[in-house]
N, C-alpha and C. Protein backbone atom coordinates (compact mmCIF):
# COMPACT_ATOMS: atom_id res chain seq x y z
N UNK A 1 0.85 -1.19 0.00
CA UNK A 1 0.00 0.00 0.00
C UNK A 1 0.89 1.24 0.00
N UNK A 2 0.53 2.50 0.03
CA UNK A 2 1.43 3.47 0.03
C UNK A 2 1.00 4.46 1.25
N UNK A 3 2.43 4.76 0.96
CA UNK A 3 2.30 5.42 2.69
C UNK A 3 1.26 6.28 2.87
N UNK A 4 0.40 6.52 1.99
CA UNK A 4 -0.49 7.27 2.58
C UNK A 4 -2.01 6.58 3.06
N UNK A 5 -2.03 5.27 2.35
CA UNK A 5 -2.84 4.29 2.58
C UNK A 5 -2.16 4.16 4.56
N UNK A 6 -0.91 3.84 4.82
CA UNK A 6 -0.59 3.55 5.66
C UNK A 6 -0.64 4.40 7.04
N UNK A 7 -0.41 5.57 6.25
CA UNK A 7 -1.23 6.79 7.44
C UNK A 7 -2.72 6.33 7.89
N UNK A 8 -3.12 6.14 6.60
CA UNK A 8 -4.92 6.01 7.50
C UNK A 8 -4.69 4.77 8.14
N UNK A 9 -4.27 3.47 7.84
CA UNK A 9 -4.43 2.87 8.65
C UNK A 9 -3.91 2.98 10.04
N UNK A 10 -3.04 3.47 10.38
CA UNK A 10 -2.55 3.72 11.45
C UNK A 10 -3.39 4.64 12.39
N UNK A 11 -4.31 5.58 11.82
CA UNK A 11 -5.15 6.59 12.64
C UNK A 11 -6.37 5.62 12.85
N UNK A 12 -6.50 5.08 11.93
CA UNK A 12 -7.91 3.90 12.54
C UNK A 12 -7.27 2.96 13.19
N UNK A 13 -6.12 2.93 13.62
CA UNK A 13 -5.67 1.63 14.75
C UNK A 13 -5.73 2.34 16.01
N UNK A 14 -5.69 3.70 15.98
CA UNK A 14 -5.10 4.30 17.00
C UNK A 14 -6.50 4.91 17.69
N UNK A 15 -7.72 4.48 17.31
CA UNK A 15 -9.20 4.80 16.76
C UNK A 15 -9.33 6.46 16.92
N UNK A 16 -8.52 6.80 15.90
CA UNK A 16 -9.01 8.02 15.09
C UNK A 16 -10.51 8.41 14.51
N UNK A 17 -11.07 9.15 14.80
CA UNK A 17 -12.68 9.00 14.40
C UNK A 17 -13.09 10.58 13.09
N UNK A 18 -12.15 11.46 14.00
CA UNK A 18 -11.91 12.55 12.82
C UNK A 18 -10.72 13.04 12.88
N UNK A 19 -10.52 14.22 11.98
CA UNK A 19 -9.28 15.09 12.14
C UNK A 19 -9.63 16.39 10.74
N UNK A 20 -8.74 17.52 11.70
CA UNK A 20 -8.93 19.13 11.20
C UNK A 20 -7.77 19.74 10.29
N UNK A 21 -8.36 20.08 9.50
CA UNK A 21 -6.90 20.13 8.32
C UNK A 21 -7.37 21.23 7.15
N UNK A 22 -6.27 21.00 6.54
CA UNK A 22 -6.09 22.43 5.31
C UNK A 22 -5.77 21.73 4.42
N UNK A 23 -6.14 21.19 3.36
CA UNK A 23 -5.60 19.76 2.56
C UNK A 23 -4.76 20.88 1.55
N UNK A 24 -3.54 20.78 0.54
CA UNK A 24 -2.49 21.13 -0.12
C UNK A 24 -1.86 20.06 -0.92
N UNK A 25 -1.27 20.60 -2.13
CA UNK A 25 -0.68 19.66 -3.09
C UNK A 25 0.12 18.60 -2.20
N UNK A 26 0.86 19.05 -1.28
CA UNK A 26 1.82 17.71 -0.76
C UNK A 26 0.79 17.07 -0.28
N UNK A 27 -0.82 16.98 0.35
CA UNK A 27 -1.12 15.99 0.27
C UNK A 27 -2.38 15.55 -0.21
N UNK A 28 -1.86 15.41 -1.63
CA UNK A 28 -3.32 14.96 -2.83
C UNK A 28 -3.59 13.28 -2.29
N UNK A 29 -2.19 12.41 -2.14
CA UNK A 29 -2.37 11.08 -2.02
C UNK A 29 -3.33 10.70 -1.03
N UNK A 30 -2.87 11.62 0.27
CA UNK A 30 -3.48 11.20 1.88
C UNK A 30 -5.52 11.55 1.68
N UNK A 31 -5.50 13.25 0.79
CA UNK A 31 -6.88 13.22 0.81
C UNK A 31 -7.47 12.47 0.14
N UNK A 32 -6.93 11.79 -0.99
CA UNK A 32 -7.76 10.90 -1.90
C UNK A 32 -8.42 9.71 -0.79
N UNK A 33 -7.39 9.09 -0.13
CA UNK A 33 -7.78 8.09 0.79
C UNK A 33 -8.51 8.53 1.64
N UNK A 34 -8.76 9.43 2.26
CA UNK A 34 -9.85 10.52 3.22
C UNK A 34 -10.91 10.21 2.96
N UNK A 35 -10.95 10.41 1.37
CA UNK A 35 -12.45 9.82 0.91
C UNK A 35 -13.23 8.45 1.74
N UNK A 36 -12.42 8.04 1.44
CA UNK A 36 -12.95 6.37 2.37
C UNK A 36 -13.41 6.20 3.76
N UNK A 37 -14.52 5.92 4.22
CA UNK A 37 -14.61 5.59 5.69
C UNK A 37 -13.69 5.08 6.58
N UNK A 38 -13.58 5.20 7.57
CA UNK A 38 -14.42 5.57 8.48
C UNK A 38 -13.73 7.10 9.01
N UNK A 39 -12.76 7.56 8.80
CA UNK A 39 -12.20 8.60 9.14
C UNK A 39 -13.28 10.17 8.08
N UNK A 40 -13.36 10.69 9.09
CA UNK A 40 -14.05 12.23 8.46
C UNK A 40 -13.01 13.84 8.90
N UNK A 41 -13.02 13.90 8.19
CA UNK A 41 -12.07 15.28 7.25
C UNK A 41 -13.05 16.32 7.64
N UNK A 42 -12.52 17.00 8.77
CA UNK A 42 -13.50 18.68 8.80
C UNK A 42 -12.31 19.57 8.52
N UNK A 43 -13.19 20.29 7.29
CA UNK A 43 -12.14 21.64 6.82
C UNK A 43 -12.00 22.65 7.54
N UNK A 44 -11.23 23.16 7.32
CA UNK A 44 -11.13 24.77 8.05
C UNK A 44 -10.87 25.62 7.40
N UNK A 45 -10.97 27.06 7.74
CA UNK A 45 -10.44 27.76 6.44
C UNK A 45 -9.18 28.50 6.84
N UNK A 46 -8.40 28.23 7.64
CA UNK A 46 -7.25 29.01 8.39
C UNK A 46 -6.62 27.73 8.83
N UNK A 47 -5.02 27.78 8.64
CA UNK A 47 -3.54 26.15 8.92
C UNK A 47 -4.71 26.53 10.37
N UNK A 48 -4.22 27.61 10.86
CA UNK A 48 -4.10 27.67 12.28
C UNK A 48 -5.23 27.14 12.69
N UNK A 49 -6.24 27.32 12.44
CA UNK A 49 -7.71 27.16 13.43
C UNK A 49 -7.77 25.15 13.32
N UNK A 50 -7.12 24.50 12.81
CA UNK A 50 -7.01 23.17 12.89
C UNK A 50 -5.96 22.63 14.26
N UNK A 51 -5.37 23.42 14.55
CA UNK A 51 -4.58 23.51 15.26
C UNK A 51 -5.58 23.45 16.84
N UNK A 52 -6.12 24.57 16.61
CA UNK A 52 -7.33 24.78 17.83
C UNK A 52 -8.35 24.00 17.77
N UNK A 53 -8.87 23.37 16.43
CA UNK A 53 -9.57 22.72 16.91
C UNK A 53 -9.93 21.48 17.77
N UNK A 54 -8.28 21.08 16.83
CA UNK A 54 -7.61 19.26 17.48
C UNK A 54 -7.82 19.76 18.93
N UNK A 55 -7.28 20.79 19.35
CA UNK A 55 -6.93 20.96 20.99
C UNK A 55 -8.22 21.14 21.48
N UNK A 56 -9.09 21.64 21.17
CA UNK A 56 -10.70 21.75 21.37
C UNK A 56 -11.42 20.55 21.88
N UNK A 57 -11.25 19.56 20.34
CA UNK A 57 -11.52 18.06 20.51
C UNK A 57 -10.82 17.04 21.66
N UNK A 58 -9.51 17.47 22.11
CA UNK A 58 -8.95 16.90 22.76
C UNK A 58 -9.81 17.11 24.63
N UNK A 59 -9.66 18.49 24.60
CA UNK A 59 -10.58 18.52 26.04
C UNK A 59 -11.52 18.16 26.37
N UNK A 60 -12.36 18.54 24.73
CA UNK A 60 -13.98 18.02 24.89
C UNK A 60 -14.19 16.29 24.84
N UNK A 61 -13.30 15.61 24.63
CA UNK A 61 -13.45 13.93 24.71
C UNK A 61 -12.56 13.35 25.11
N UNK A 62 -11.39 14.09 25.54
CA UNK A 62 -10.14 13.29 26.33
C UNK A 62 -9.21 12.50 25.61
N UNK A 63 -9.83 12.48 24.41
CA UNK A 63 -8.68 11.87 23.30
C UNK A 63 -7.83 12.19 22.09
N UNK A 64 -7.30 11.64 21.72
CA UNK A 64 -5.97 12.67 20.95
C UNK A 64 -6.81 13.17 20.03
N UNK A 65 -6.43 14.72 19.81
CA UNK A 65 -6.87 15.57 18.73
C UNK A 65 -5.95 15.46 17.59
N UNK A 66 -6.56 15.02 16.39
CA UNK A 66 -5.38 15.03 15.09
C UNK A 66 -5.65 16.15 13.75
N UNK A 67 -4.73 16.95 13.43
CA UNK A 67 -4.68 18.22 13.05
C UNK A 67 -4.21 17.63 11.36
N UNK A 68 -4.59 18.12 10.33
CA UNK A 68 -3.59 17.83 9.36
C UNK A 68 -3.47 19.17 8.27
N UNK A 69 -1.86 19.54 8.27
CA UNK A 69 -1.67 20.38 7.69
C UNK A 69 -0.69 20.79 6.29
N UNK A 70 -0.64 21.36 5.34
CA UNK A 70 0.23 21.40 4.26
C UNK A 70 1.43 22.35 4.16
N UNK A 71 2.10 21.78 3.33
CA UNK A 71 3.78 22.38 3.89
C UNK A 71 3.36 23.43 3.74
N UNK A 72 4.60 24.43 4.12
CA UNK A 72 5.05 25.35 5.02
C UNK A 72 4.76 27.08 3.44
N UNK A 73 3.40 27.25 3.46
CA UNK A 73 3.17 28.38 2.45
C UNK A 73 3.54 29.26 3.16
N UNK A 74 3.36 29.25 4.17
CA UNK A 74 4.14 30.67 5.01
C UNK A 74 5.02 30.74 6.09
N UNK A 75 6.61 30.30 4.89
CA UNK A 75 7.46 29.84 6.07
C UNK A 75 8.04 31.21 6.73
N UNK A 76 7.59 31.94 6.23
CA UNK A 76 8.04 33.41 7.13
C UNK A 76 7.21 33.60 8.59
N UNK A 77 5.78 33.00 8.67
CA UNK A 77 5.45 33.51 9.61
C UNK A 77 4.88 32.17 10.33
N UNK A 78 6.26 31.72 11.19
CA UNK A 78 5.99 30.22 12.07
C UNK A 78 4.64 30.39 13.05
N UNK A 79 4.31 31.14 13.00
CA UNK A 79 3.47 31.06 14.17
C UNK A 79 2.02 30.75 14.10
N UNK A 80 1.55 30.74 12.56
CA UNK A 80 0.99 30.24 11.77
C UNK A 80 0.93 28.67 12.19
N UNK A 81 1.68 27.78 12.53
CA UNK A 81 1.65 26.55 12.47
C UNK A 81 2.00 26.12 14.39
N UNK A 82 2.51 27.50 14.96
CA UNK A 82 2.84 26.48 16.30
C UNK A 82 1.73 27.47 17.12
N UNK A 83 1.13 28.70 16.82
CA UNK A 83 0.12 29.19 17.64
C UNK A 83 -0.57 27.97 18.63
N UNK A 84 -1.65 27.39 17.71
CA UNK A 84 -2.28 26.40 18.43
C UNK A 84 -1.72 25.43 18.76
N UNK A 85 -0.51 24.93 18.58
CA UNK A 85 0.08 23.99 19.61
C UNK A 85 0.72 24.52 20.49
N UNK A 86 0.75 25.89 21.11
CA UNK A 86 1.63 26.20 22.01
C UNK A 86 0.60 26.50 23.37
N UNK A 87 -1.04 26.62 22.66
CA UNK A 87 -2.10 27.54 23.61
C UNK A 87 -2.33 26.09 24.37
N UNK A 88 -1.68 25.90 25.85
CA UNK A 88 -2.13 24.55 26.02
C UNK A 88 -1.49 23.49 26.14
N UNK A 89 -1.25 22.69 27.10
CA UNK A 89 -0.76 21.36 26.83
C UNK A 89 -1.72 20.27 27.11
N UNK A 90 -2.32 19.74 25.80
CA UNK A 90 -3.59 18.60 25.65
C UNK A 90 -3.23 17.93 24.56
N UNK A 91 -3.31 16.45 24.86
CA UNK A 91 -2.99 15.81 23.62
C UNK A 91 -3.80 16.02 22.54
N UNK A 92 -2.94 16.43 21.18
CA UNK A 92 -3.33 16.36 19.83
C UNK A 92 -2.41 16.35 19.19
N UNK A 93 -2.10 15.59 17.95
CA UNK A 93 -1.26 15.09 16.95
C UNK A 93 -1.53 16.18 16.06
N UNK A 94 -0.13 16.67 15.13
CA UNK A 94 -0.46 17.22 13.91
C UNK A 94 0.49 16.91 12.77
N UNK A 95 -0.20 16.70 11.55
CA UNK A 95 0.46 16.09 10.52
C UNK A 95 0.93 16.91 9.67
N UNK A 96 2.13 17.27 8.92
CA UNK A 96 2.18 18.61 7.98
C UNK A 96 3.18 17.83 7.04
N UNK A 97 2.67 18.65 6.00
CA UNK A 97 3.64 18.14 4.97
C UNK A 97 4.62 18.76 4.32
N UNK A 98 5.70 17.76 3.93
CA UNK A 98 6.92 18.52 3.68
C UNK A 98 7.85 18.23 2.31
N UNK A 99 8.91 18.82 1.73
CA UNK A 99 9.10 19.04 0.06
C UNK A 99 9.50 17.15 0.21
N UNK A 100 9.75 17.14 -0.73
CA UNK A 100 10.73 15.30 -1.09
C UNK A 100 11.92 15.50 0.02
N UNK A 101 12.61 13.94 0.27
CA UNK A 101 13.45 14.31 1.09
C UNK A 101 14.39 14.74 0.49
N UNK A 102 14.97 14.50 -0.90
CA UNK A 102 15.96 15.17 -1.60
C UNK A 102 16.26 16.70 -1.38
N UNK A 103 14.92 17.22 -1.37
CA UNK A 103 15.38 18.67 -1.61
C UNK A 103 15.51 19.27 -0.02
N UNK A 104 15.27 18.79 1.00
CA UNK A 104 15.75 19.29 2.71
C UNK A 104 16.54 19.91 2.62
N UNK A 105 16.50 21.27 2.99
CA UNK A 105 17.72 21.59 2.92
C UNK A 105 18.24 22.74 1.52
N UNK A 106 17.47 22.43 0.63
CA UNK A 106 18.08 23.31 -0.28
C UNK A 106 16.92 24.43 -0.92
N UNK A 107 16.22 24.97 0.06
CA UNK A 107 15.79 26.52 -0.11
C UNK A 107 14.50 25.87 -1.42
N UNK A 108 13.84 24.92 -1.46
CA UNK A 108 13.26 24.77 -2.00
C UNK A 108 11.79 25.49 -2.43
N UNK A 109 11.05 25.11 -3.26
CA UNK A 109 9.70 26.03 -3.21
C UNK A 109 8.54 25.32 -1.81
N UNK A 110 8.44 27.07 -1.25
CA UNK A 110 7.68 26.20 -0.11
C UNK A 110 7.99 25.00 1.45
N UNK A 111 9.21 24.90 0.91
CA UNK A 111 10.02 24.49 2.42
C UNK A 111 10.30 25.57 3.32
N UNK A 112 9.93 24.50 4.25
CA UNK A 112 10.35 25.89 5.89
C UNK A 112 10.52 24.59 6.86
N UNK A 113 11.47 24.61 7.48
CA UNK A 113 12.00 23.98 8.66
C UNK A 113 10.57 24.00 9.73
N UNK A 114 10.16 22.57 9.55
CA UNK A 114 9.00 22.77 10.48
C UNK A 114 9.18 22.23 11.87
N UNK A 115 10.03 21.05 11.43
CA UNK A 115 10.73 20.29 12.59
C UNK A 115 11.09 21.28 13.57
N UNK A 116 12.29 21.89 13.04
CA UNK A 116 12.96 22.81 14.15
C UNK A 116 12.14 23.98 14.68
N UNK A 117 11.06 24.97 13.88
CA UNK A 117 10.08 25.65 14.42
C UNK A 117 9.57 25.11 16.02
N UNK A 118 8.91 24.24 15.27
CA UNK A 118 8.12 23.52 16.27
C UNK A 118 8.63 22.68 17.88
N UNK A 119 9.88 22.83 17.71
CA UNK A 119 10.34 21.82 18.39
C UNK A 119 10.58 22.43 20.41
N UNK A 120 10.38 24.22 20.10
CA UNK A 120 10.12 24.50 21.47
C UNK A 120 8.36 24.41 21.87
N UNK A 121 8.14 24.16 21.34
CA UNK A 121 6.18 24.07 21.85
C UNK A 121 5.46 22.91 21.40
N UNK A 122 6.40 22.03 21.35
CA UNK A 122 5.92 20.73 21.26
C UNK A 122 6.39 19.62 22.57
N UNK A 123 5.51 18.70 22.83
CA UNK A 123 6.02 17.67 23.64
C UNK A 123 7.24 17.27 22.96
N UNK A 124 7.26 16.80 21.71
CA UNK A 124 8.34 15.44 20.91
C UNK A 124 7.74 16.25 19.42
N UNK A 125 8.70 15.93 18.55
CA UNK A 125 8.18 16.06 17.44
C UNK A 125 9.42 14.78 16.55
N UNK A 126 9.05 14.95 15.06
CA UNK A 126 9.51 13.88 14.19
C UNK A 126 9.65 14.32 12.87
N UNK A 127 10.81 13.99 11.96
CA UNK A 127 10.32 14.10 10.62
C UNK A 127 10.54 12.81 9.95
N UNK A 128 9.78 12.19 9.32
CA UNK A 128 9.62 11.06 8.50
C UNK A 128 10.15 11.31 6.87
N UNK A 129 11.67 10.61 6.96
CA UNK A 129 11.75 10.67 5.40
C UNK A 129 12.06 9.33 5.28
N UNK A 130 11.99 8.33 5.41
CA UNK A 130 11.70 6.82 4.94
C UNK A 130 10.50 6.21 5.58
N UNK A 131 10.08 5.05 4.16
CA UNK A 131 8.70 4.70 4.61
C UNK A 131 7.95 3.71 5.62
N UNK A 132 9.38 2.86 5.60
CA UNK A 132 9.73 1.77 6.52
C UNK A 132 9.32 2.48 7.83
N UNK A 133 9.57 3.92 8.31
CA UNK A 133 9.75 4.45 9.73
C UNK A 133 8.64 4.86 9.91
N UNK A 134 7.26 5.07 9.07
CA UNK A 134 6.49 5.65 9.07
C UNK A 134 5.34 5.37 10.57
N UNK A 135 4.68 3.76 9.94
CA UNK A 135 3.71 3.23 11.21
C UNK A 135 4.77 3.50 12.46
N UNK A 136 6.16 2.92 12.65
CA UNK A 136 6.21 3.38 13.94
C UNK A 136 6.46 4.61 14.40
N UNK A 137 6.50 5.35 14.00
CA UNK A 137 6.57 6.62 14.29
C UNK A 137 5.32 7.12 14.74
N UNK A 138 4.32 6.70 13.89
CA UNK A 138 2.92 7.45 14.00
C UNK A 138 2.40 6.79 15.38
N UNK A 139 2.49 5.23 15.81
CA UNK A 139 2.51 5.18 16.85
C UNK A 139 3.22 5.49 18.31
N UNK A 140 4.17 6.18 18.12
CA UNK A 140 4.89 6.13 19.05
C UNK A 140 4.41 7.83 19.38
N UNK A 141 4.07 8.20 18.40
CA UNK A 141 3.37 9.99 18.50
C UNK A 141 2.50 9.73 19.16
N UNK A 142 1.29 8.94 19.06
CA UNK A 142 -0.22 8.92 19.93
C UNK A 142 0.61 8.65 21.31
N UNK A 143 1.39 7.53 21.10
CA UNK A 143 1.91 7.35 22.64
C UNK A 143 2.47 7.97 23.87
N UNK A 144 3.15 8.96 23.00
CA UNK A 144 4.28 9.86 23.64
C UNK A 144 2.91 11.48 24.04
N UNK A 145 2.13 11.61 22.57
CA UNK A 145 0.93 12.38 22.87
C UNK A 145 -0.11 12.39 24.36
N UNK A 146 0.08 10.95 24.68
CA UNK A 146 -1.28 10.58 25.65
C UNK A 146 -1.02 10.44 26.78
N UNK A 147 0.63 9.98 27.10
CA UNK A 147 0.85 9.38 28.46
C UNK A 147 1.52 9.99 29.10
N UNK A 148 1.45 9.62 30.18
CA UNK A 148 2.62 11.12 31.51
C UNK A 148 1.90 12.27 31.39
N UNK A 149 2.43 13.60 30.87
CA UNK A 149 1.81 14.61 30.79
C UNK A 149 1.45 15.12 29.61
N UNK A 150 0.54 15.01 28.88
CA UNK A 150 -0.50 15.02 27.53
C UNK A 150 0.14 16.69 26.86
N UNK A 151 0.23 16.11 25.95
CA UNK A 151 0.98 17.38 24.93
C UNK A 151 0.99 16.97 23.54
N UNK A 152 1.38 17.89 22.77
CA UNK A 152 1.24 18.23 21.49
C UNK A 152 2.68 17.89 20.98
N UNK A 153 2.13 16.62 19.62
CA UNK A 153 3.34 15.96 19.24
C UNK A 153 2.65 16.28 17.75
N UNK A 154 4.23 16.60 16.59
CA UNK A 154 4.44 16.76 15.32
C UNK A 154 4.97 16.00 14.80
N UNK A 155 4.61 15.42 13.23
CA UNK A 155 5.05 14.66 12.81
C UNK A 155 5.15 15.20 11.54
N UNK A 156 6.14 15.49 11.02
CA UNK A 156 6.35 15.96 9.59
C UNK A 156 7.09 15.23 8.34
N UNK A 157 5.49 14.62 7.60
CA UNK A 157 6.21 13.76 6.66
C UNK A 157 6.59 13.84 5.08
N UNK A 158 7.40 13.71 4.54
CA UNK A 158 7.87 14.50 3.32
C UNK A 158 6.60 13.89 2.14
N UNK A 159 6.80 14.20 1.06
CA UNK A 159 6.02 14.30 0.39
C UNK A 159 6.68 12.62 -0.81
N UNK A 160 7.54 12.12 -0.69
CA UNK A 160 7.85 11.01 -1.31
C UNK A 160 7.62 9.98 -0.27
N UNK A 161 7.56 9.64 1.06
CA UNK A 161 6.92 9.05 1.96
C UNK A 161 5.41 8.93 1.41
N UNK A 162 4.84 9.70 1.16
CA UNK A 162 3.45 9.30 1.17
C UNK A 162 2.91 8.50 -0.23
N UNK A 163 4.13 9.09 -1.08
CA UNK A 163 3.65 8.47 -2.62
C UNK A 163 3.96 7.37 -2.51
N UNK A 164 5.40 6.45 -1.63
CA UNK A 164 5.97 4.99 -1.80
C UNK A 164 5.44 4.14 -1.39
N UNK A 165 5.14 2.89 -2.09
CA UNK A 165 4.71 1.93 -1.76
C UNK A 165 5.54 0.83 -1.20
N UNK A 166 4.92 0.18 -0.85
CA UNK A 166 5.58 -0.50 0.85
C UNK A 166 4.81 -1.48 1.51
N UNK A 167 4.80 -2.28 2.45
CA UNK A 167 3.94 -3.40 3.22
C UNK A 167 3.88 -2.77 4.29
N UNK A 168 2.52 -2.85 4.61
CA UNK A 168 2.80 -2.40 6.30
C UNK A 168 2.50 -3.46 6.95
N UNK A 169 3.21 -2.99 8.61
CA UNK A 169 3.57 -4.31 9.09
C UNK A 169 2.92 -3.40 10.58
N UNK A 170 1.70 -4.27 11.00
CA UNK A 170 0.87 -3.32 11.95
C UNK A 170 2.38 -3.43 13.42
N UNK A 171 2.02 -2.35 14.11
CA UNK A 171 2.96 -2.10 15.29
C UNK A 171 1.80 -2.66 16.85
N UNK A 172 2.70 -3.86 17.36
CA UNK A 172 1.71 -4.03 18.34
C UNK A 172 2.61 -3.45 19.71
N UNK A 173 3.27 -2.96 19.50
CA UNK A 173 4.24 -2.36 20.99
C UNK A 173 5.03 -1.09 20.40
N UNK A 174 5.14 -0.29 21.99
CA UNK A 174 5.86 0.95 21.29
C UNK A 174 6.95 0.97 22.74
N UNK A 175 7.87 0.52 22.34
CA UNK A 175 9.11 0.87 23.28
C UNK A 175 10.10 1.95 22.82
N UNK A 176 10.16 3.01 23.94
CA UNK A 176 11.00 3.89 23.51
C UNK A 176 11.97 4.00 24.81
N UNK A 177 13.16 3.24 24.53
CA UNK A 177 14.55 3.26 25.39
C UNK A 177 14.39 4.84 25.93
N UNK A 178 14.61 4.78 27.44
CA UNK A 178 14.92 6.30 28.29
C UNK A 178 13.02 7.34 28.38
N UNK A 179 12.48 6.55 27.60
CA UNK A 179 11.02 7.54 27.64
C UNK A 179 10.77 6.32 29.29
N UNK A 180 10.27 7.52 30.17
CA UNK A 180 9.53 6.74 31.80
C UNK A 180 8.71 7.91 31.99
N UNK A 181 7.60 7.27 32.03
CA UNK A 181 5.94 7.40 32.70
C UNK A 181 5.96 7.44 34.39
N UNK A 182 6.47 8.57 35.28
CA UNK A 182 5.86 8.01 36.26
C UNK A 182 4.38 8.71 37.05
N UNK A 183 4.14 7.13 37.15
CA UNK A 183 2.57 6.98 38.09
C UNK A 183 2.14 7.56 39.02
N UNK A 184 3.62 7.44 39.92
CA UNK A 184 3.39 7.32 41.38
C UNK A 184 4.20 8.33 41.89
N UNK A 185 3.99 9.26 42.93
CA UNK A 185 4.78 10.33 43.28
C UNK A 185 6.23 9.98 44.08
N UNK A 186 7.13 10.14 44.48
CA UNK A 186 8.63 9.94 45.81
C UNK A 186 8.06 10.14 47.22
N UNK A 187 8.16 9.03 47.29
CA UNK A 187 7.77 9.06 49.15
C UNK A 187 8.84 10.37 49.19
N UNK A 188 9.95 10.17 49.06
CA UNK A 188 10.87 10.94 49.79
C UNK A 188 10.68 12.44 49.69
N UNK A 189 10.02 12.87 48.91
CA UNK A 189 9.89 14.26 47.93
C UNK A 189 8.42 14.67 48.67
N UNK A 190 7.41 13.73 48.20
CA UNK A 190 6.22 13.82 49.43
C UNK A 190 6.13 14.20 50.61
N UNK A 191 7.21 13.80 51.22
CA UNK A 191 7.50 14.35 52.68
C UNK A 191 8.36 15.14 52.64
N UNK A 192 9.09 15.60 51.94
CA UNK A 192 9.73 16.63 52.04
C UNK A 192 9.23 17.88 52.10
N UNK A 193 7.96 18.09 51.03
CA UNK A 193 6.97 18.85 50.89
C UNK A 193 5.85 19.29 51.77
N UNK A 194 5.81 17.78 52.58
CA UNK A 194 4.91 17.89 54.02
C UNK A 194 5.61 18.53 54.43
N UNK A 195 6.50 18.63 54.93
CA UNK A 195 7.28 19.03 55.76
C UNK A 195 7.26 20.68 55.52
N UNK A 196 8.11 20.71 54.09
CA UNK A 196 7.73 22.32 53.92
C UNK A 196 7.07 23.40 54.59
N UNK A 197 5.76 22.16 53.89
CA UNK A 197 4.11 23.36 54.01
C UNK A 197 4.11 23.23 55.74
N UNK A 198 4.13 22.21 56.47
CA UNK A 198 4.12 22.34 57.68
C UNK A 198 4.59 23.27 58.58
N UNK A 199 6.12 23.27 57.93
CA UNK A 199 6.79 24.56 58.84
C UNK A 199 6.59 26.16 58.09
N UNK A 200 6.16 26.01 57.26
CA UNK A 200 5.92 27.38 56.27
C UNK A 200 4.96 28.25 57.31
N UNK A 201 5.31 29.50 57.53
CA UNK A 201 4.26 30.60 58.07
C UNK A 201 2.80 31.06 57.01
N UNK A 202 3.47 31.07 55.93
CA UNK A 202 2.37 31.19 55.03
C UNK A 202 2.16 30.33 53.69
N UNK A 203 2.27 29.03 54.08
CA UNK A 203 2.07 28.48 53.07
C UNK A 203 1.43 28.66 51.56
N UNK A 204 1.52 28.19 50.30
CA UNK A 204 0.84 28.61 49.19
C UNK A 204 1.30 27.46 48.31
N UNK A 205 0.59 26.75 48.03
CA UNK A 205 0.68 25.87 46.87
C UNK A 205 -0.26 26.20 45.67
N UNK A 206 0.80 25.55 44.62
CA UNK A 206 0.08 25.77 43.44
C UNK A 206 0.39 24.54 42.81
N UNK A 207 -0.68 23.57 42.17
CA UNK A 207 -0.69 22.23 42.31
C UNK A 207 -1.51 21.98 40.56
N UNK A 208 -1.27 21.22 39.56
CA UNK A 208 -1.81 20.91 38.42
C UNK A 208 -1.54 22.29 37.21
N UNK A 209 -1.89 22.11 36.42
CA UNK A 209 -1.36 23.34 35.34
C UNK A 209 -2.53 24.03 35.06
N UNK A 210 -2.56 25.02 34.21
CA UNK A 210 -3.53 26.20 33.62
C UNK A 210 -4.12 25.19 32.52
């Protein structure tokens, strides 16, 4: 199938139900397959407001919001693309597309470093230029998206990724060496903190995020 067949399957493994996007020549392949059930395509008329909406969707149902966006028409003004992933830390995925991998790098039409933009207002981000790396990547985004502390992960995949054809080989585990989830708070740190607030004259905690 081709990687763009392999994108959708991967968002219906991950039970993707919709996603908010700006569809663009880099990705004619991915919308053609859009067409097909069970995944539904809500347009927007602004990169950015897909951005807000994933994060919208994400609060309003608790599950990953997925954004999809087209390379970089306005690589002058980044903020265009990291606004709504910066308002917020709630899981939502966003997909953008980027020149062939050949041309990275060489001032091409419509390239803009999205990776590196993005990479202070994101949880994790990724760029995909082989096709082999694709499914795991895309899983390891929902993963890294959902668990510990829920944030906004990028995945930017070039535009010959999506045209190549390839086998996919479904991902039933996502191990990522040095990534730790923890559950459970430090006794030792716990009481340290008791302790704090205990002897504090005017105590003040500030506890969970905005």
């Amino acid at each position: 199938m081709s990687g763009a067949r392999m994108l959708v399957e991967c968002l219906v493994r991950e039970g993707v139900d919709c996603l908010f996007g700006y569809p663009g020549e880099s990705r004619f392949r991915f919308m053609n397959v859009l067409l097909r059930p069970p995944l539904r395509h809500v347009l927007v008329r602004h990169e950015e407001n897909a951005a807000f909406a994933a994060e919208g969707y994400a609060r309003a149902t608790g599950k990953v919001g997925v954004l999809l966006r087209h390379l970089g028409p306005r690589r002058h003004e980044p903020d265009d693309r990291a606004g709504g992933r910066h308002d917020g830390f709630h899981p939502h995925r966003g997909f953008t597309g980027q020149v062939t991998s050949k041309l990275i790098g060489s001032d091409a039409f419509q390239e803009a470093d999205t990776f590196g933009i993005t990479r202070p207002c994101t949880k994790h981000n990724y760029l995909v230029k082989k096709l082999e790396d694709l499914a795991q990547i895309i899983h390891e985004a929902f993963y890294v998206a959902a668990s510990g502390r829920p944030g906004p992960v990028l995945v930017d995949i070039t535009k010959d990724v999506l045209q190549a054809q390839g086998h996919y080989q479904p991902v039933t585990a996502v191990h990522l060496p040095g990534y730790r989830v923890f559950t459970e708070g430090h006794t030792g740190q716990v009481r340290r903190a008791a302790q704090l607030v205990q002897e504090a004259q005017r105590p003040l905690v500030y506890g969970g995020a905005a």
